[in-house]
N, C-alpha and C. Protein backbone atom coordinates (compact mmCIF):
# COMPACT_ATOMS: atom_id res chain seq x y z
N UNK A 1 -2.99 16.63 -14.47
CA UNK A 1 -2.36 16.45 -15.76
C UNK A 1 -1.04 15.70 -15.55
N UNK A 2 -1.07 15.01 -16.05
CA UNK A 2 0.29 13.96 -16.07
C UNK A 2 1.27 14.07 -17.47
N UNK A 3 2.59 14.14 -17.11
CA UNK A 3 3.59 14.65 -18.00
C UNK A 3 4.39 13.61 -17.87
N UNK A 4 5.38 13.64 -19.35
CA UNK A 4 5.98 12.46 -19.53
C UNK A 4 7.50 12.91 -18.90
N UNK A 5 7.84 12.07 -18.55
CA UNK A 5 9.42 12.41 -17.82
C UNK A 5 10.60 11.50 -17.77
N UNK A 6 10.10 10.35 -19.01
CA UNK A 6 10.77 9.18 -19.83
C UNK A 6 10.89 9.60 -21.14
N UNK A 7 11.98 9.55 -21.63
CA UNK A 7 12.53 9.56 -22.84
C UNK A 7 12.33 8.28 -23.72
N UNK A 8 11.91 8.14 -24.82
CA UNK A 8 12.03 7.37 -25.51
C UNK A 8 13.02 6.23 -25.47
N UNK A 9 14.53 6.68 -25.33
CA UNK A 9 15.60 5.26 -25.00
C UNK A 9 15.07 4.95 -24.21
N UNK A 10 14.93 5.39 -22.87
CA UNK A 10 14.90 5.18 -21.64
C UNK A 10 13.93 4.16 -21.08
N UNK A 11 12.15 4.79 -22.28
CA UNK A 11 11.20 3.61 -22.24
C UNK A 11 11.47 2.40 -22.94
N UNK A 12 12.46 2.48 -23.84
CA UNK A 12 12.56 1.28 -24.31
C UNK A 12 13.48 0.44 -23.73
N UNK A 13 14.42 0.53 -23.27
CA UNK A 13 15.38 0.36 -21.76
C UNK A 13 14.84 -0.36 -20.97
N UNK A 14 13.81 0.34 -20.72
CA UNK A 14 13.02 -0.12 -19.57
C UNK A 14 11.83 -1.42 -19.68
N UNK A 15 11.62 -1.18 -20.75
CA UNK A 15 10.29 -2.20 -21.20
C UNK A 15 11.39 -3.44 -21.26
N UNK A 16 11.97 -3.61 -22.01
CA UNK A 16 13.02 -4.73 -22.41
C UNK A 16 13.52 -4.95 -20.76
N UNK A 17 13.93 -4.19 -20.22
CA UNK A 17 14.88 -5.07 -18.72
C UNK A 17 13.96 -5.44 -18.05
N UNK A 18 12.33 -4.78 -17.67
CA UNK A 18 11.37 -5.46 -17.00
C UNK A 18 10.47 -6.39 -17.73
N UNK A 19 10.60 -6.58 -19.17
CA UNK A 19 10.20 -8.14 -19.57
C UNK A 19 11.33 -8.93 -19.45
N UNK A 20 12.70 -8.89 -19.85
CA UNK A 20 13.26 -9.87 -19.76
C UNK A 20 13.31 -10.50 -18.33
N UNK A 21 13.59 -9.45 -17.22
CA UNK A 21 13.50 -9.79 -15.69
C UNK A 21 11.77 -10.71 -16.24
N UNK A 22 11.23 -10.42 -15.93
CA UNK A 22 9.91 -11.08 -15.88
C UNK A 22 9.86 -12.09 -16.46
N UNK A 23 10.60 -12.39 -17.75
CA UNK A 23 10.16 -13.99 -18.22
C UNK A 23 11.52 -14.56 -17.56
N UNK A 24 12.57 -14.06 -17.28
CA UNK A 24 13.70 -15.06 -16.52
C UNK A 24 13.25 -15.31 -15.17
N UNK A 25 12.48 -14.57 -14.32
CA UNK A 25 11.81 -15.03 -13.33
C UNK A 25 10.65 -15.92 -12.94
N UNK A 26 9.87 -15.87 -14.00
CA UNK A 26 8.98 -16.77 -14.38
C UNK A 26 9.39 -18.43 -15.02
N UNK A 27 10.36 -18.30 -15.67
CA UNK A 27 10.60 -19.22 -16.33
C UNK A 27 11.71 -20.20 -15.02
N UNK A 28 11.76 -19.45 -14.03
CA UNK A 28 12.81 -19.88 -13.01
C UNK A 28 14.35 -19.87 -13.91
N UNK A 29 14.89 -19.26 -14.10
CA UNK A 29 16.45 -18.91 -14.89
C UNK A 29 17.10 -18.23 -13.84
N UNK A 30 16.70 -17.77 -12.87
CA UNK A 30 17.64 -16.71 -11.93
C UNK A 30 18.22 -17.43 -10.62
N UNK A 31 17.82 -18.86 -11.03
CA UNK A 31 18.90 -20.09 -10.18
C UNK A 31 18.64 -19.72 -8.98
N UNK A 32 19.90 -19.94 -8.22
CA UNK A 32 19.75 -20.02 -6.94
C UNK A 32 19.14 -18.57 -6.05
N UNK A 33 19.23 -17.26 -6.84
CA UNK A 33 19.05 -15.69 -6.58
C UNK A 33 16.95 -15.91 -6.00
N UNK A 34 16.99 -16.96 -7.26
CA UNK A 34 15.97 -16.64 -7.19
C UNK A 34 14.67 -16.74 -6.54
N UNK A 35 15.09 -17.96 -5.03
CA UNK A 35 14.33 -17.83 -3.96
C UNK A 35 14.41 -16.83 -3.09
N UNK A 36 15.25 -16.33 -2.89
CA UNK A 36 15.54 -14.89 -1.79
C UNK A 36 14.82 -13.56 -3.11
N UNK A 37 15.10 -13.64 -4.16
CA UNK A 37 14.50 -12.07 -4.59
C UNK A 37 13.26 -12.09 -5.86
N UNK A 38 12.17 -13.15 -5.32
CA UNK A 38 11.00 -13.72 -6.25
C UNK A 38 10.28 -12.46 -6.10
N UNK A 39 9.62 -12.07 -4.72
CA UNK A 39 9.04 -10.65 -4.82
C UNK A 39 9.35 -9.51 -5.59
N UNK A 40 10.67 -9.22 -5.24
CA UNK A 40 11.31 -8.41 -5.79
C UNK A 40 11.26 -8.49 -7.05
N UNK A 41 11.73 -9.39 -7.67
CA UNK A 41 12.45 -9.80 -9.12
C UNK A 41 10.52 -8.97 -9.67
N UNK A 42 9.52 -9.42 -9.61
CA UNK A 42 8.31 -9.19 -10.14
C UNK A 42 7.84 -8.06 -10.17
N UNK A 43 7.96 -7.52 -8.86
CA UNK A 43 7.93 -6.50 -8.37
C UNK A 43 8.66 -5.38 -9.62
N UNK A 44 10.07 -5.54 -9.20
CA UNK A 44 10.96 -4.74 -10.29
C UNK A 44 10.30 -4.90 -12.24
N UNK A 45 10.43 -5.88 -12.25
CA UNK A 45 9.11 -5.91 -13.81
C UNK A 45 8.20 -5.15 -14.05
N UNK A 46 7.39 -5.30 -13.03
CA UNK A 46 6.04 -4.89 -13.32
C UNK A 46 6.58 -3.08 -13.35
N UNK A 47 7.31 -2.66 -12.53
CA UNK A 47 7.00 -1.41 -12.30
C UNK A 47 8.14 -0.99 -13.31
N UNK A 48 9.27 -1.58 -14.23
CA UNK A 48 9.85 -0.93 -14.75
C UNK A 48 8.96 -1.02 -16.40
N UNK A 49 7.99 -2.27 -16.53
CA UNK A 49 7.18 -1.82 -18.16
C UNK A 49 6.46 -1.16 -17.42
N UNK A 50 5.82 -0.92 -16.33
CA UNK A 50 4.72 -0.04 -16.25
C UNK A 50 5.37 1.41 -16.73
N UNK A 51 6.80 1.81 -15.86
CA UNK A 51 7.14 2.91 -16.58
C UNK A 51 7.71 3.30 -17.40
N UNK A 52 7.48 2.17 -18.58
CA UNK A 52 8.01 2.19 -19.85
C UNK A 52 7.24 2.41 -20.66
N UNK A 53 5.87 1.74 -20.32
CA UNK A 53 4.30 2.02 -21.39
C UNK A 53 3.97 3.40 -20.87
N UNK A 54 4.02 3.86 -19.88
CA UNK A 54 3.53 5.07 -19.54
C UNK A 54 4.48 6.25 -19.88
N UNK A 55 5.74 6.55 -19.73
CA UNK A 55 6.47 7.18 -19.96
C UNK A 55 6.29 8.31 -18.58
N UNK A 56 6.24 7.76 -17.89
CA UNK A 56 5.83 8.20 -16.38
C UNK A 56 7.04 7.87 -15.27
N UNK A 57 7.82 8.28 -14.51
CA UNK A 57 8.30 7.72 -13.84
C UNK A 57 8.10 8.16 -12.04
N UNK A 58 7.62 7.98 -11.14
CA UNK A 58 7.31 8.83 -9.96
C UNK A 58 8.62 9.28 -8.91
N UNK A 59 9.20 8.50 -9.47
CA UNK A 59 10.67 8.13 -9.18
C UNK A 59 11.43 9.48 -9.47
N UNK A 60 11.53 9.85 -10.51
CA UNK A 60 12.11 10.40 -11.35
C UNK A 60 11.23 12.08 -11.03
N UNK A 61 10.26 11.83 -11.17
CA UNK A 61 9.22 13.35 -10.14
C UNK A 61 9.89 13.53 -9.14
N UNK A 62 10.06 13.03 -8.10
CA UNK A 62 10.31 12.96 -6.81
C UNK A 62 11.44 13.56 -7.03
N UNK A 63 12.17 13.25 -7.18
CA UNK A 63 13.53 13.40 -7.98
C UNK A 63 14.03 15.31 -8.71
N UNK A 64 13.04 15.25 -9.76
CA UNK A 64 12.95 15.86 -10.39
C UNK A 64 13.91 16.09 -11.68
N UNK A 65 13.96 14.52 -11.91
CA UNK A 65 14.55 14.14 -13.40
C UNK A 65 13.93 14.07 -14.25
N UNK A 66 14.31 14.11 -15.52
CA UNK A 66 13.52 14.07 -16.77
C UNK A 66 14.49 13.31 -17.34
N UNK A 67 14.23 12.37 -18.56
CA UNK A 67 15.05 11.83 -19.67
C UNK A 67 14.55 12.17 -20.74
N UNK A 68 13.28 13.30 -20.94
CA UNK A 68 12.60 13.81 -21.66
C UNK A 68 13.70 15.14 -23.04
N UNK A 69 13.32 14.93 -24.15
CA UNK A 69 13.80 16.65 -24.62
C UNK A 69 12.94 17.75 -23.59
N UNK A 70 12.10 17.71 -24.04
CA UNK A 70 11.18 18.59 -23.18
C UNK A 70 10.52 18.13 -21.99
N UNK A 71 10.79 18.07 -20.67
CA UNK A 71 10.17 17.90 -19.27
C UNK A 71 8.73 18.10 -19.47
N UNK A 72 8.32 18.99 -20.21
CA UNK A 72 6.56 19.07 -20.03
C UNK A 72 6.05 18.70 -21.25
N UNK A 73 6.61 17.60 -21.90
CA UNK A 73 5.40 17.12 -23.30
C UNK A 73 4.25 16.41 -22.33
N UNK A 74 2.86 17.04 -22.97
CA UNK A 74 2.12 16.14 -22.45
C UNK A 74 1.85 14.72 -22.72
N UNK A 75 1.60 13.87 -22.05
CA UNK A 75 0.98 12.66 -23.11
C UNK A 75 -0.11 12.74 -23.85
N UNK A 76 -0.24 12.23 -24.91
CA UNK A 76 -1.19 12.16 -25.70
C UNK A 76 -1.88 10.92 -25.79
């Protein structure tokens, strides 16, 4: 059973900084940064909407943070 442990700001936070990272990396905007941290830069995208659509963070398990009201809403 998988529980949400993203808060609503937090997914939306998150969706927005890993698309914008993602189209400024794509679009090449991150200038000179952006031959040394291309992996990265995508990398960091993908996994911050991933845990923005999911409201999942493993990070944050590990951790044992919540940005949740309630730590155990399930997803629906």
């Amino acid at each position: 059973m998988v529980f949400n442990n993203v808060g609503s700001t937090d997914r939306i936070i998150r969706a927005l900084a890993g698309g914008s990272l993602a189209v400024f990396e794509l679009t090449g905007n991150l200038g000179n940064f952006e031959q040394y941290l291309h992996f990265f830069a995508i990398g960091m995208a993908v996994w911050l909407l991933g845990t923005g659509m999911t409201g999942n963070c493993p990070t944050y398990t590990l951790m044992g943070v919540s940005t949740c009201s309630n730590m155990f809403d399930e997803e629906e």
